[in-house]
N, C-alpha and C. Protein backbone atom coordinates (compact mmCIF):
# COMPACT_ATOMS: atom_id res chain seq x y z
N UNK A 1 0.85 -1.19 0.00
CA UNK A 1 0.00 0.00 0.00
C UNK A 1 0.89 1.25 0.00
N UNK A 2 0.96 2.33 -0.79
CA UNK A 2 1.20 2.86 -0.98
C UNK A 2 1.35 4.17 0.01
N UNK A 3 2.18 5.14 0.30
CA UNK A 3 1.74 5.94 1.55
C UNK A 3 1.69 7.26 0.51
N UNK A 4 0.37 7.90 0.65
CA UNK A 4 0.04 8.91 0.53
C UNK A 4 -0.38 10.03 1.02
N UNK A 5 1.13 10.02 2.60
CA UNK A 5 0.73 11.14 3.19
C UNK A 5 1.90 12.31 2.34
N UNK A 6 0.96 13.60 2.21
CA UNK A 6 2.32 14.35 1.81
C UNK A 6 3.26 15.14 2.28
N UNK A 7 4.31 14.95 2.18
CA UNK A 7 5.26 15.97 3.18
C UNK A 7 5.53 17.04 3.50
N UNK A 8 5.67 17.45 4.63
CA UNK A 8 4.92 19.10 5.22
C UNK A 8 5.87 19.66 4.19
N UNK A 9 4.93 21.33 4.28
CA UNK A 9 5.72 21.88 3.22
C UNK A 9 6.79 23.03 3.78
N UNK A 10 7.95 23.08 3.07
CA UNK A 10 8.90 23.69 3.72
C UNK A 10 8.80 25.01 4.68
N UNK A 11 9.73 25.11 5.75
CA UNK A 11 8.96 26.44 6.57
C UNK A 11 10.08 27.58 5.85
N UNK A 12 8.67 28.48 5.57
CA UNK A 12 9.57 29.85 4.82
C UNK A 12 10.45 30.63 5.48
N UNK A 13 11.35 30.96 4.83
CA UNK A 13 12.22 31.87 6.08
C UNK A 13 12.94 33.16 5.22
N UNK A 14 12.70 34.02 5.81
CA UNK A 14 13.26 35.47 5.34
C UNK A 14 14.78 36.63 5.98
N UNK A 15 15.54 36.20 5.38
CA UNK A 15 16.71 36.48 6.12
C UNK A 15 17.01 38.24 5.61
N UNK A 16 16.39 39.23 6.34
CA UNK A 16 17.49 40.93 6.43
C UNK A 16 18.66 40.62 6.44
N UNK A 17 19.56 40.82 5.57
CA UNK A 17 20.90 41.77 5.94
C UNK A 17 21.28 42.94 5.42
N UNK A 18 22.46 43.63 6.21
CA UNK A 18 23.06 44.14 5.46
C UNK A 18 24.62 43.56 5.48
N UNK A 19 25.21 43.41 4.01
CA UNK A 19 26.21 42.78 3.62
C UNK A 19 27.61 43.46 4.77
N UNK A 20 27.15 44.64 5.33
CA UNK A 20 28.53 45.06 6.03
C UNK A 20 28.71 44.34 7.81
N UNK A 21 27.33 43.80 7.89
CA UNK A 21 27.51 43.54 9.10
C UNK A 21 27.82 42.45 9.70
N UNK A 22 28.53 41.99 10.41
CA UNK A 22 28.82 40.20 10.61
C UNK A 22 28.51 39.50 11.67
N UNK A 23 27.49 40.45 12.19
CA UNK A 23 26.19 39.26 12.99
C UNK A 23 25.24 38.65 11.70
N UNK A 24 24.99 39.72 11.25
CA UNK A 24 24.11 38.73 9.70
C UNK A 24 24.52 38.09 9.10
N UNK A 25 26.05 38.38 8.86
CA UNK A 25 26.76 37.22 8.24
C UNK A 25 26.29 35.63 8.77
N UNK A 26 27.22 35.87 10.20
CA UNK A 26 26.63 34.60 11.11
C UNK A 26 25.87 34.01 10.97
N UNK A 27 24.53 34.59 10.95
CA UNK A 27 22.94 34.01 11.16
C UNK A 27 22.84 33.74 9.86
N UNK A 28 23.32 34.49 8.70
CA UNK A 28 22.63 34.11 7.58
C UNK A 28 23.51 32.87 6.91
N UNK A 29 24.83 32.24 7.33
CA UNK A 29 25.39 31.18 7.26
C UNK A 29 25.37 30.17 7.93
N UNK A 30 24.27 30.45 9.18
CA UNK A 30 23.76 29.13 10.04
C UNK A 30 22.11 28.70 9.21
N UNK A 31 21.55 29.76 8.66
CA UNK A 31 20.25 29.46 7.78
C UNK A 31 20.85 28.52 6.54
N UNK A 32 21.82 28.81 5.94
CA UNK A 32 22.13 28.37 4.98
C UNK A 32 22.92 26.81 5.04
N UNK A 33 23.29 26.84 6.48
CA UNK A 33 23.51 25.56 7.00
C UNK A 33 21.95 24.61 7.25
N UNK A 34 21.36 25.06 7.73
CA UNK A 34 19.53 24.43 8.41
C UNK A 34 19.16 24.31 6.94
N UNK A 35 19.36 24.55 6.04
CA UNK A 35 18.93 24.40 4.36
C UNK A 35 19.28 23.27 3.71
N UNK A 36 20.38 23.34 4.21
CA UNK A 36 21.20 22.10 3.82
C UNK A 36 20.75 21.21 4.46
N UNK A 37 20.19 20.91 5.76
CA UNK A 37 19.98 19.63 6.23
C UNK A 37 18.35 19.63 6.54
N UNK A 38 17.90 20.63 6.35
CA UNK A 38 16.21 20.06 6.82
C UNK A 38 15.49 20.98 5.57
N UNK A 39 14.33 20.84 5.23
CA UNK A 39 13.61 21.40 4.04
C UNK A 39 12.99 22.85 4.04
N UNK A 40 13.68 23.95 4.06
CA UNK A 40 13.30 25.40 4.45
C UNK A 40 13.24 26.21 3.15
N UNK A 41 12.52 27.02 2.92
CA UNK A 41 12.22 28.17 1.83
C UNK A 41 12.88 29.30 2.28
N UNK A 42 13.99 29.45 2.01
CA UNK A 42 15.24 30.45 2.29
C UNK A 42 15.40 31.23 1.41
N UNK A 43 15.07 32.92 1.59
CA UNK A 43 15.05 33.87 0.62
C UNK A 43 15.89 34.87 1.36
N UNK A 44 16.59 36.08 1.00
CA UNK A 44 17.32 36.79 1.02
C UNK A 44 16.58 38.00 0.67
N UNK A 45 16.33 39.16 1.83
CA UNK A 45 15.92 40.47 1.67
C UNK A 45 16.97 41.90 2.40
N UNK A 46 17.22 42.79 1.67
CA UNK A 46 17.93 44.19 2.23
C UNK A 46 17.77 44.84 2.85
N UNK A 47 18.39 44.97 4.07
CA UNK A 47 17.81 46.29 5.17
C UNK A 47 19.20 46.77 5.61
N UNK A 48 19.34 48.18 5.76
CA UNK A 48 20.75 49.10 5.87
C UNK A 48 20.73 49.45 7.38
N UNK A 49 21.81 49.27 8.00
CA UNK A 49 22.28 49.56 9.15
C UNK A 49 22.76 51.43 8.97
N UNK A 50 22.72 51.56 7.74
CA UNK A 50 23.12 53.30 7.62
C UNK A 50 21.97 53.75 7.75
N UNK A 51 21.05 53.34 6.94
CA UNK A 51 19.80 54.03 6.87
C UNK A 51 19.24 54.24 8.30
N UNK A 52 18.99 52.82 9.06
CA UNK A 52 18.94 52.92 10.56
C UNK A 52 19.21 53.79 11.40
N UNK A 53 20.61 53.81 11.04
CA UNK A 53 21.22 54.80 12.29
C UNK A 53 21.79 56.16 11.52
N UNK A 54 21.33 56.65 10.96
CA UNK A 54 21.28 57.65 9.87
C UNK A 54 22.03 58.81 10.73
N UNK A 55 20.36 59.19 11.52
CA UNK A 55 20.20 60.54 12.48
C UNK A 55 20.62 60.08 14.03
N UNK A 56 21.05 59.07 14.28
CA UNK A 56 21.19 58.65 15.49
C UNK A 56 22.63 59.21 16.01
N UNK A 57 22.61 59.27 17.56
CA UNK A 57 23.76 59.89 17.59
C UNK A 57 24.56 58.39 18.03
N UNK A 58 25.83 58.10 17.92
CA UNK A 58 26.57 56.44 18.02
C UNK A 58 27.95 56.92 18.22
N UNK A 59 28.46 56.17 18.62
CA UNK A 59 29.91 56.40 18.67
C UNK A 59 30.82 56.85 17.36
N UNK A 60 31.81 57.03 17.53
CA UNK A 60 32.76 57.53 16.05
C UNK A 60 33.05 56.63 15.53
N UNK A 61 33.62 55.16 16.19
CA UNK A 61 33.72 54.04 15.24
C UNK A 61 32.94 53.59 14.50
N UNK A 62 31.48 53.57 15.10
CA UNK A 62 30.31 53.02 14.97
C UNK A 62 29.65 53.82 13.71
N UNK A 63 30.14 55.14 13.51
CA UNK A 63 29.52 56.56 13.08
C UNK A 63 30.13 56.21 11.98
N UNK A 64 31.51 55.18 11.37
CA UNK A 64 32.61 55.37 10.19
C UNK A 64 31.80 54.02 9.83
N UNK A 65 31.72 52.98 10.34
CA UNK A 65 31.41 51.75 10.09
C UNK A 65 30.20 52.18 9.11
N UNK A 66 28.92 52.81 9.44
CA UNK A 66 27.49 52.91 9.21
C UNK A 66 28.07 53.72 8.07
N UNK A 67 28.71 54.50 7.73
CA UNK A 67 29.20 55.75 6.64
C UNK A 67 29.89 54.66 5.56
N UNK A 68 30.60 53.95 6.17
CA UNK A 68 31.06 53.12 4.86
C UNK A 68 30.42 52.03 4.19
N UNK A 69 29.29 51.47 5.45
CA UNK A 69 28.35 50.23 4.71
C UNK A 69 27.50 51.02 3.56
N UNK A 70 26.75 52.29 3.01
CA UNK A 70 26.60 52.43 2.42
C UNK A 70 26.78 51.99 0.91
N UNK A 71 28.36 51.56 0.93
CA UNK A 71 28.57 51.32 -0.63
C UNK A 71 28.40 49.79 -0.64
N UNK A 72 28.37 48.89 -0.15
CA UNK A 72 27.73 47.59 -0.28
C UNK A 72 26.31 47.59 -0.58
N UNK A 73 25.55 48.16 0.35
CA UNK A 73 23.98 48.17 0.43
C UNK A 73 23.63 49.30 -0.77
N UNK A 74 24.25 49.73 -0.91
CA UNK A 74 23.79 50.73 -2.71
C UNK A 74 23.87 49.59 -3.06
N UNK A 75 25.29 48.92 -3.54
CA UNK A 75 25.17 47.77 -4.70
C UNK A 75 24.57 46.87 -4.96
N UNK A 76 23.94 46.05 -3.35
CA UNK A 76 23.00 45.11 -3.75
C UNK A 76 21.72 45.79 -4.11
N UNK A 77 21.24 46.69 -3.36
CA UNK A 77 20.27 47.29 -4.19
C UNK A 77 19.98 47.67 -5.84
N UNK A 78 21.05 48.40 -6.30
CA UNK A 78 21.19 48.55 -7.63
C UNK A 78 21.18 47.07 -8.28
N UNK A 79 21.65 45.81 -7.65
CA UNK A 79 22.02 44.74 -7.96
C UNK A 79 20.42 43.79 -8.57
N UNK A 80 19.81 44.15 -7.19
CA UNK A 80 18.13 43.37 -7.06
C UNK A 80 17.58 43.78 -8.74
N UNK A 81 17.82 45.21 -8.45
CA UNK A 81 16.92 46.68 -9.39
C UNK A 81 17.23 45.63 -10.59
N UNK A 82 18.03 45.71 -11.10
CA UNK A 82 18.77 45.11 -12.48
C UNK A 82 18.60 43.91 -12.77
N UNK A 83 19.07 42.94 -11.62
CA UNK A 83 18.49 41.60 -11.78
C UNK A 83 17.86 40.64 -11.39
N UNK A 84 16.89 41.30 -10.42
CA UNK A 84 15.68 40.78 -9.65
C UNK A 84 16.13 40.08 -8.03
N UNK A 85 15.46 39.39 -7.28
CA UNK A 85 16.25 39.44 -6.32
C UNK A 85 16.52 38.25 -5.25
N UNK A 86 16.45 37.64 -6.71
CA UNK A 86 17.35 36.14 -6.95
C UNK A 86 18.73 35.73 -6.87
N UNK A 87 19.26 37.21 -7.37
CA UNK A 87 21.04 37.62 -6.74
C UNK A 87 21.41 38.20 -6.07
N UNK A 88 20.68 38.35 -4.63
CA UNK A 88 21.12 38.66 -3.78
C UNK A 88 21.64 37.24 -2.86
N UNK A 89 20.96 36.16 -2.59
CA UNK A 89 22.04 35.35 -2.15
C UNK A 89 23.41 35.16 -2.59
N UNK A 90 23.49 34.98 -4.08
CA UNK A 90 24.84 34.82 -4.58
C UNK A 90 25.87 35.75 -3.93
N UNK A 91 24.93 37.18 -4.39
CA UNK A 91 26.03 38.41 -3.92
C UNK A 91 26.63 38.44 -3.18
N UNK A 92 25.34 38.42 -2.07
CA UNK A 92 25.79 38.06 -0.70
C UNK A 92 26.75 37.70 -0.47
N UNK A 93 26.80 36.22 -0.46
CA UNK A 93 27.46 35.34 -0.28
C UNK A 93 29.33 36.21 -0.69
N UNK A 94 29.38 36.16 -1.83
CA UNK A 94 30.24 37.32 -2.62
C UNK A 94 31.03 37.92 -2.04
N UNK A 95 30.03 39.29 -1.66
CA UNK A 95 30.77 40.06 -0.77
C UNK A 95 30.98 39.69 0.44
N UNK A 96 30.44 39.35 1.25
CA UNK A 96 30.28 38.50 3.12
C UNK A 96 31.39 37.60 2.82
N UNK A 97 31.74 36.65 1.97
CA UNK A 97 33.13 36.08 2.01
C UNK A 97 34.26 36.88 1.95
N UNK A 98 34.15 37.63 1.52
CA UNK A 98 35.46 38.69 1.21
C UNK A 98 35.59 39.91 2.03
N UNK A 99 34.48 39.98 2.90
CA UNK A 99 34.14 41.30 4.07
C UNK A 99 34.12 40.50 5.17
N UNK A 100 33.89 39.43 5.62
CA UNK A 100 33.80 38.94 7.08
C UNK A 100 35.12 37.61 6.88
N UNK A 101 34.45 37.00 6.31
CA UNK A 101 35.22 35.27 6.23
C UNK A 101 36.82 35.66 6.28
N UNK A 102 37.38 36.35 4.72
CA UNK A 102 38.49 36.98 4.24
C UNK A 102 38.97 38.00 5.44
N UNK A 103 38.32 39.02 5.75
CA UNK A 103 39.03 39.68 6.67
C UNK A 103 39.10 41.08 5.42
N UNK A 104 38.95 41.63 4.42
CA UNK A 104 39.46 42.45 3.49
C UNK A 104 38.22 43.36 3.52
N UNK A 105 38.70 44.94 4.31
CA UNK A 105 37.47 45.73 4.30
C UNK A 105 37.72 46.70 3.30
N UNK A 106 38.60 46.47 2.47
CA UNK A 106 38.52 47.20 1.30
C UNK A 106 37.31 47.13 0.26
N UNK A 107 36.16 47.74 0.64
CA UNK A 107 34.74 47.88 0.24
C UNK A 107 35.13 48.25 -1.76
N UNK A 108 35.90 48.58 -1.80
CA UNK A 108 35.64 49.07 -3.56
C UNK A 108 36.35 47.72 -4.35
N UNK A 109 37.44 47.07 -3.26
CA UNK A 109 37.82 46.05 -4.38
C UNK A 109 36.99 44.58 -3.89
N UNK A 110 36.58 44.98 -2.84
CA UNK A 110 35.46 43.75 -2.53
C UNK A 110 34.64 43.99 -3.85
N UNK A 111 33.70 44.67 -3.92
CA UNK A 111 32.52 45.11 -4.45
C UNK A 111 32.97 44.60 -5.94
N UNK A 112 34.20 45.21 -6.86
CA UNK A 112 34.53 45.28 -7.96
C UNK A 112 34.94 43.42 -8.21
N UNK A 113 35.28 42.98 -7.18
CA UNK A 113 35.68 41.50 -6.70
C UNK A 113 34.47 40.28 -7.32
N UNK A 114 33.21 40.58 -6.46
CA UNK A 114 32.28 39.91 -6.18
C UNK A 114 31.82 40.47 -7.31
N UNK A 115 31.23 41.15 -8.07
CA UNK A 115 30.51 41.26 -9.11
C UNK A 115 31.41 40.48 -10.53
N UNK A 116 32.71 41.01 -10.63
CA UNK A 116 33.39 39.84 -11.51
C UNK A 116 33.14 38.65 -11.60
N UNK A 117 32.84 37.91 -10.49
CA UNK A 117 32.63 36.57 -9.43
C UNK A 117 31.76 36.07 -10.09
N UNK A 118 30.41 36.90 -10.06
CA UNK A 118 29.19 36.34 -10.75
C UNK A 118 28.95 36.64 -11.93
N UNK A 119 29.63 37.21 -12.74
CA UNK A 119 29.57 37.86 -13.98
C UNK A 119 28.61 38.91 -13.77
N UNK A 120 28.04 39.71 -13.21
CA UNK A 120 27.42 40.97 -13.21
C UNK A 120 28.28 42.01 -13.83
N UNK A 121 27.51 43.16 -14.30
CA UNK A 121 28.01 44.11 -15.23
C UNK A 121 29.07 44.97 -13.84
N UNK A 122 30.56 45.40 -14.30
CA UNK A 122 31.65 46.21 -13.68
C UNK A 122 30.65 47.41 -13.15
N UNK A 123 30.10 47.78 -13.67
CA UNK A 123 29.39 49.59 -13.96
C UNK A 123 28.10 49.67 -12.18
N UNK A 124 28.28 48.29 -12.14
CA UNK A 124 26.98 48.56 -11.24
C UNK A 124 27.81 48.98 -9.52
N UNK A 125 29.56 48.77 -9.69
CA UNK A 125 30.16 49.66 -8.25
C UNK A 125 29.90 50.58 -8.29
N UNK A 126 29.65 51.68 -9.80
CA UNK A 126 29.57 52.59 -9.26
C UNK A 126 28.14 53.68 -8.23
N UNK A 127 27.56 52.71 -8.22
CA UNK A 127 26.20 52.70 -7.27
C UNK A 127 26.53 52.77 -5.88
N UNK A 128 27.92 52.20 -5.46
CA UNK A 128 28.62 52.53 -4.11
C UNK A 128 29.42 54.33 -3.97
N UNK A 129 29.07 54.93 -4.69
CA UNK A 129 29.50 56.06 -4.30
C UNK A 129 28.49 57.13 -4.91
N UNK A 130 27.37 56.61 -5.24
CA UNK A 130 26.06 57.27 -5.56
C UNK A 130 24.98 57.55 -4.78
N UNK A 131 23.85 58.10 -4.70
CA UNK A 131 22.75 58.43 -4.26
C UNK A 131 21.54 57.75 -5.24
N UNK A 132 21.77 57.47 -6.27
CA UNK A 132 20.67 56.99 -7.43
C UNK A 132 20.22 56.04 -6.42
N UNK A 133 20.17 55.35 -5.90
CA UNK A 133 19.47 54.20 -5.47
C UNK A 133 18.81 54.44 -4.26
N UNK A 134 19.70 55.22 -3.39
CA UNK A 134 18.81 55.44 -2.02
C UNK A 134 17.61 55.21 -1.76
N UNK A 135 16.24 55.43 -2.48
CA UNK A 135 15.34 55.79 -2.30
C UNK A 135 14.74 54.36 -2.06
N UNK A 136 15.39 53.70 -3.48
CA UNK A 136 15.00 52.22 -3.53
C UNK A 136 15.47 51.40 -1.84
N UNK A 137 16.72 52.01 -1.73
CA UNK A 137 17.40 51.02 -0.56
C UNK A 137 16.48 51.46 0.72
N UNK A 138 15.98 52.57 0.82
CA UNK A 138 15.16 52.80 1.84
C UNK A 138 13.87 52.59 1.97
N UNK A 139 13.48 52.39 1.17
CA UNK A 139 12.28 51.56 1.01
C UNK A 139 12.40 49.90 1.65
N UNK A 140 13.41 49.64 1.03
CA UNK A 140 13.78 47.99 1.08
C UNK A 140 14.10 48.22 3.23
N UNK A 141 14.78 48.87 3.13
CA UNK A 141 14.42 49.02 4.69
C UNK A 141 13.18 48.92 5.32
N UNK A 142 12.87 50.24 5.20
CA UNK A 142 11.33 50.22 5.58
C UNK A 142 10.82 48.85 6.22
N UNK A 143 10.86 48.31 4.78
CA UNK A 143 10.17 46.88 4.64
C UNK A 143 10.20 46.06 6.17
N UNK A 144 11.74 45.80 5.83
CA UNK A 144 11.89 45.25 6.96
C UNK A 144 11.51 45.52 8.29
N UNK A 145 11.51 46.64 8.87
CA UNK A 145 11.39 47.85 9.48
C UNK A 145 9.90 47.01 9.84
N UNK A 146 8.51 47.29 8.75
CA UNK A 146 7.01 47.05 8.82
C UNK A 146 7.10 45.71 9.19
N UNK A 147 8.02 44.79 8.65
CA UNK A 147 7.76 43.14 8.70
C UNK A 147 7.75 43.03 10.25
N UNK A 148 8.69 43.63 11.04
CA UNK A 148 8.80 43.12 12.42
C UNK A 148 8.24 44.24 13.27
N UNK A 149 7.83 45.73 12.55
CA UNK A 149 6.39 46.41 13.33
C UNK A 149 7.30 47.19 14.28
N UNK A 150 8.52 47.43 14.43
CA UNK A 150 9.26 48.38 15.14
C UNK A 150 10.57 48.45 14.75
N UNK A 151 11.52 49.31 15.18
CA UNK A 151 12.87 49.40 14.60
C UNK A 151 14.13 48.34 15.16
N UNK A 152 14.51 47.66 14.16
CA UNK A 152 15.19 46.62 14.86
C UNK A 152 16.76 46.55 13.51
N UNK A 153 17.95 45.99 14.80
CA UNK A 153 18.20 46.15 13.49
C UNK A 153 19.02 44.57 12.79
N UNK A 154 20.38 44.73 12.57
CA UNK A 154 20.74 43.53 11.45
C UNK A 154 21.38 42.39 12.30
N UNK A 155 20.78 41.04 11.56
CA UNK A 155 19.85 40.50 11.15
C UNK A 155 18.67 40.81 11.92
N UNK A 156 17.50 40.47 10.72
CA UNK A 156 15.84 40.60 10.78
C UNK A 156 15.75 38.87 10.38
N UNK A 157 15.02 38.14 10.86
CA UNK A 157 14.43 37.29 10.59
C UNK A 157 12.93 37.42 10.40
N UNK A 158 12.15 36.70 9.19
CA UNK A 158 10.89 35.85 9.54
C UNK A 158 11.35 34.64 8.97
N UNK A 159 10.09 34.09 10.60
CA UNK A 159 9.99 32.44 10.64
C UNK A 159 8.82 32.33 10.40
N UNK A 160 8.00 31.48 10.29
CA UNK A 160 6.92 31.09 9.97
C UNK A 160 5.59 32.34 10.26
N UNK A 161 5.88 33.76 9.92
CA UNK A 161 5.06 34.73 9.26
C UNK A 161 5.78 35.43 10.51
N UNK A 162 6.70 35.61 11.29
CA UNK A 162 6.48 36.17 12.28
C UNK A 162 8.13 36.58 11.88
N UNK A 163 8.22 38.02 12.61
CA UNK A 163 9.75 38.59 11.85
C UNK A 163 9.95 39.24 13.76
N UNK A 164 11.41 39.04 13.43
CA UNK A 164 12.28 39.08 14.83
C UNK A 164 13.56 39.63 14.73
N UNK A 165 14.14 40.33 15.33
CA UNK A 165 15.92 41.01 15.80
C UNK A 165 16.19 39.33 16.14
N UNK A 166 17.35 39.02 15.16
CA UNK A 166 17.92 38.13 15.01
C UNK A 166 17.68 36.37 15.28
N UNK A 167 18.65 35.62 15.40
CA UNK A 167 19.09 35.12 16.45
C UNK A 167 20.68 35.76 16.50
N UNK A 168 21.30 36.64 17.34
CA UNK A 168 22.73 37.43 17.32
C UNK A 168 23.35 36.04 18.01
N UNK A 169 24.19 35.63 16.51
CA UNK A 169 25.12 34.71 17.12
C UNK A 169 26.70 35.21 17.03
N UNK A 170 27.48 34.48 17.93
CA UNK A 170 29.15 34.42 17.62
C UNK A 170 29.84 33.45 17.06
N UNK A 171 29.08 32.73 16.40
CA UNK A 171 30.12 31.69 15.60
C UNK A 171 28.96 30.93 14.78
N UNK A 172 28.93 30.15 13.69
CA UNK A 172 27.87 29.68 12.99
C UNK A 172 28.02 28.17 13.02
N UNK A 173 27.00 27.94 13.87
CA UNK A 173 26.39 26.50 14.44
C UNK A 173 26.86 25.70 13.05
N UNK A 174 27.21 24.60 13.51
CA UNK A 174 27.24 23.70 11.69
C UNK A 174 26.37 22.04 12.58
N UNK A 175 25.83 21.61 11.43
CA UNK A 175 25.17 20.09 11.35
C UNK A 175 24.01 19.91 12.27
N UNK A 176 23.65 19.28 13.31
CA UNK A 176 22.71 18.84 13.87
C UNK A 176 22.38 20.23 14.95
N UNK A 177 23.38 20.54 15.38
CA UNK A 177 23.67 22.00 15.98
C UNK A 177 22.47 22.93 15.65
N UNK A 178 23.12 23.53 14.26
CA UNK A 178 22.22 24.47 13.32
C UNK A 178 20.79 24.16 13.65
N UNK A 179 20.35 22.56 13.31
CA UNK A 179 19.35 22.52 13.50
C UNK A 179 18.25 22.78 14.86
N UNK A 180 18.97 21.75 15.87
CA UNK A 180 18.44 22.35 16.87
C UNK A 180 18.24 23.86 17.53
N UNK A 181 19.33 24.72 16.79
CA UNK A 181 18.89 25.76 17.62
C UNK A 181 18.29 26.52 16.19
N UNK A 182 17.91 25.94 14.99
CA UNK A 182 16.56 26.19 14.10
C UNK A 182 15.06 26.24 14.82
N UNK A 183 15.29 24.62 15.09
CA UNK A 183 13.75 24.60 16.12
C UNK A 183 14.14 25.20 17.21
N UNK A 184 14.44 25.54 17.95
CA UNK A 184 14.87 26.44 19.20
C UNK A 184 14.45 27.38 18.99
N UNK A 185 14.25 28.51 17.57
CA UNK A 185 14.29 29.60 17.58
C UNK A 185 12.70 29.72 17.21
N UNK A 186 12.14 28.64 15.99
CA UNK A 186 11.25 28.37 16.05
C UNK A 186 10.34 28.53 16.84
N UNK A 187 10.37 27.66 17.84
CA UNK A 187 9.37 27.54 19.05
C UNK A 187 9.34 29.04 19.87
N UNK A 188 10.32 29.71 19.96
CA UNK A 188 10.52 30.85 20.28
C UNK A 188 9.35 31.71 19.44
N UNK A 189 9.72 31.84 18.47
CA UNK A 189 8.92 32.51 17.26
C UNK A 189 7.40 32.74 17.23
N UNK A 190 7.15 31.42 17.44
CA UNK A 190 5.82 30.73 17.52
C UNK A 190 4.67 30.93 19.23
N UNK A 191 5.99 31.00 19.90
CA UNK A 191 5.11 31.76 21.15
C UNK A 191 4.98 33.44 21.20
N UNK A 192 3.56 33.48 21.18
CA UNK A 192 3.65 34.97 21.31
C UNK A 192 3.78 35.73 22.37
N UNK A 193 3.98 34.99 23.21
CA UNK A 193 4.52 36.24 24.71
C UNK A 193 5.76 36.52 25.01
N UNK A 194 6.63 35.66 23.87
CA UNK A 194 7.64 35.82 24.22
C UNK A 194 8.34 36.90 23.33
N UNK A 195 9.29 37.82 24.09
CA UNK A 195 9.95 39.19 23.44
C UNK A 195 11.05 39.46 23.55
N UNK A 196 12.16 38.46 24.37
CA UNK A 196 13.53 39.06 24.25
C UNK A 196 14.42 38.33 25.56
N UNK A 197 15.38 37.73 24.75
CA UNK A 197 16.38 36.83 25.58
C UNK A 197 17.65 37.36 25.10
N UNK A 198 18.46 37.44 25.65
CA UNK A 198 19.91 38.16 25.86
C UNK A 198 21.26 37.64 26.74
N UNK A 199 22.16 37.81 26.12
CA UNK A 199 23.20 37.64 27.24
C UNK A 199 24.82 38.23 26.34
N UNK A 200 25.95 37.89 27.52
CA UNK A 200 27.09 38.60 26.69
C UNK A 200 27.70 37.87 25.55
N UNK A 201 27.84 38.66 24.51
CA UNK A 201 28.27 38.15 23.39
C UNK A 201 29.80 37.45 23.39
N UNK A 202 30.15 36.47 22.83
CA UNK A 202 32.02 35.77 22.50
C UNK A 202 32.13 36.45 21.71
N UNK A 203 33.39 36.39 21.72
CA UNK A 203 34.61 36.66 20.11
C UNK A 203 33.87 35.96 18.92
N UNK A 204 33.83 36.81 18.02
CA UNK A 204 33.61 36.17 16.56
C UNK A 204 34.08 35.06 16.38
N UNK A 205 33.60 34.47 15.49
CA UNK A 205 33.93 33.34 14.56
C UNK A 205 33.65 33.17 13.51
N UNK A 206 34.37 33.48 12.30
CA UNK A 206 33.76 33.42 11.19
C UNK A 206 34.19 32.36 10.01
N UNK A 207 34.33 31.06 10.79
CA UNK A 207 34.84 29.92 10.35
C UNK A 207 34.01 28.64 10.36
């Protein structure tokens, strides 16, 4: 006899970043791990840590960091605009290897790097030292911004319709790991009284 039950259907998941930051990195290379081993609908959306903290007053390091992510988050934007936004994982991926993994914060030869990479047109860096796109990239904020209904910032998750400030990790879970603290975050997700767990962050890991 035949079994004709059918198999649940994958749980959707919506990963914010912005390419300069490497808590999203993290999270968005532990999603991409949980992909690999259990059946998830993993999409890739843009939200700017500049745009965020625009008018905010932040420290001076903090103040150079947010001033220079600009020219990443122009590019994937201009990137989506052009070729829909199906290449933003690739990009991603792209630049976040060569900005976090690599260690190389040289943002213009990253940028000029990663677009070679995928064959995308040279012309679209120059969107990292432009304004043409802003409007678009702030919007794409926004978004994110409405998805989780208050200001939060990088990584944004939605899990199963419900969008959240991260999971902020320090190192990216690999194999059975990933998973469990998938459903971990899950169940989190899924209760609605729940609003916010915390503690002190480790040293990076971006290995």
């Amino acid at each position: 006899m035949e079994d004709n039950l059918a198999s649940p259907p994958a749980v959707r998941v919506v990963c914010y970043f912005d390419a300069s930051c490497p808590f999203a990195w993290i999270t968005s290379r532990w999603l991409l791990e949980v992909e690999r081993l259990r059946p998830i609908d993993l999409s890739f959306r843009i939200m700017s840590l500049s745009v965020l903290n625009e008018h905010r007053e932040i420290e001076p390091w903090y103040r150079e960091f947010n001033d220079r992510a600009w020219g990443p988050a122009r590019v994937v934007t201009a990137a989506e605009i052009g070729h829909g936004t199906a290449v933003l994982r690739d990009l991603y991926t792209a630049l976040g290897t060569r900005i976090h993994a690599r260690g190389n914060k040289d943002y213009d030869a990253v940028i000029a790097e990663a677009l070679d990479e995928l064959g995308l047109p040279a012309s679209l860096a120059e969107a990292a030292s432009s304004d043409e796109f802003d409007t678009a990239l702030r919007a794409r904020h926004q978004a994110a911004q409405d998805a989780m209904g208050e200001e939060g910032g990088t990584p944004l998750i939605t899990l199963d319709g419900s969008t959240f400030f991260g999971p902020v990790l320090s190192a990216i879970p690999r194999g059975e790991q990933a998973v469990r603290l998938f459903e971990g975050v899950r169940t989190l997700a899924g209760t609605e009284s729940f609003a916010e767990m915390k503690r002190a962050r480790g040293a990076l890991d971006f290995s």
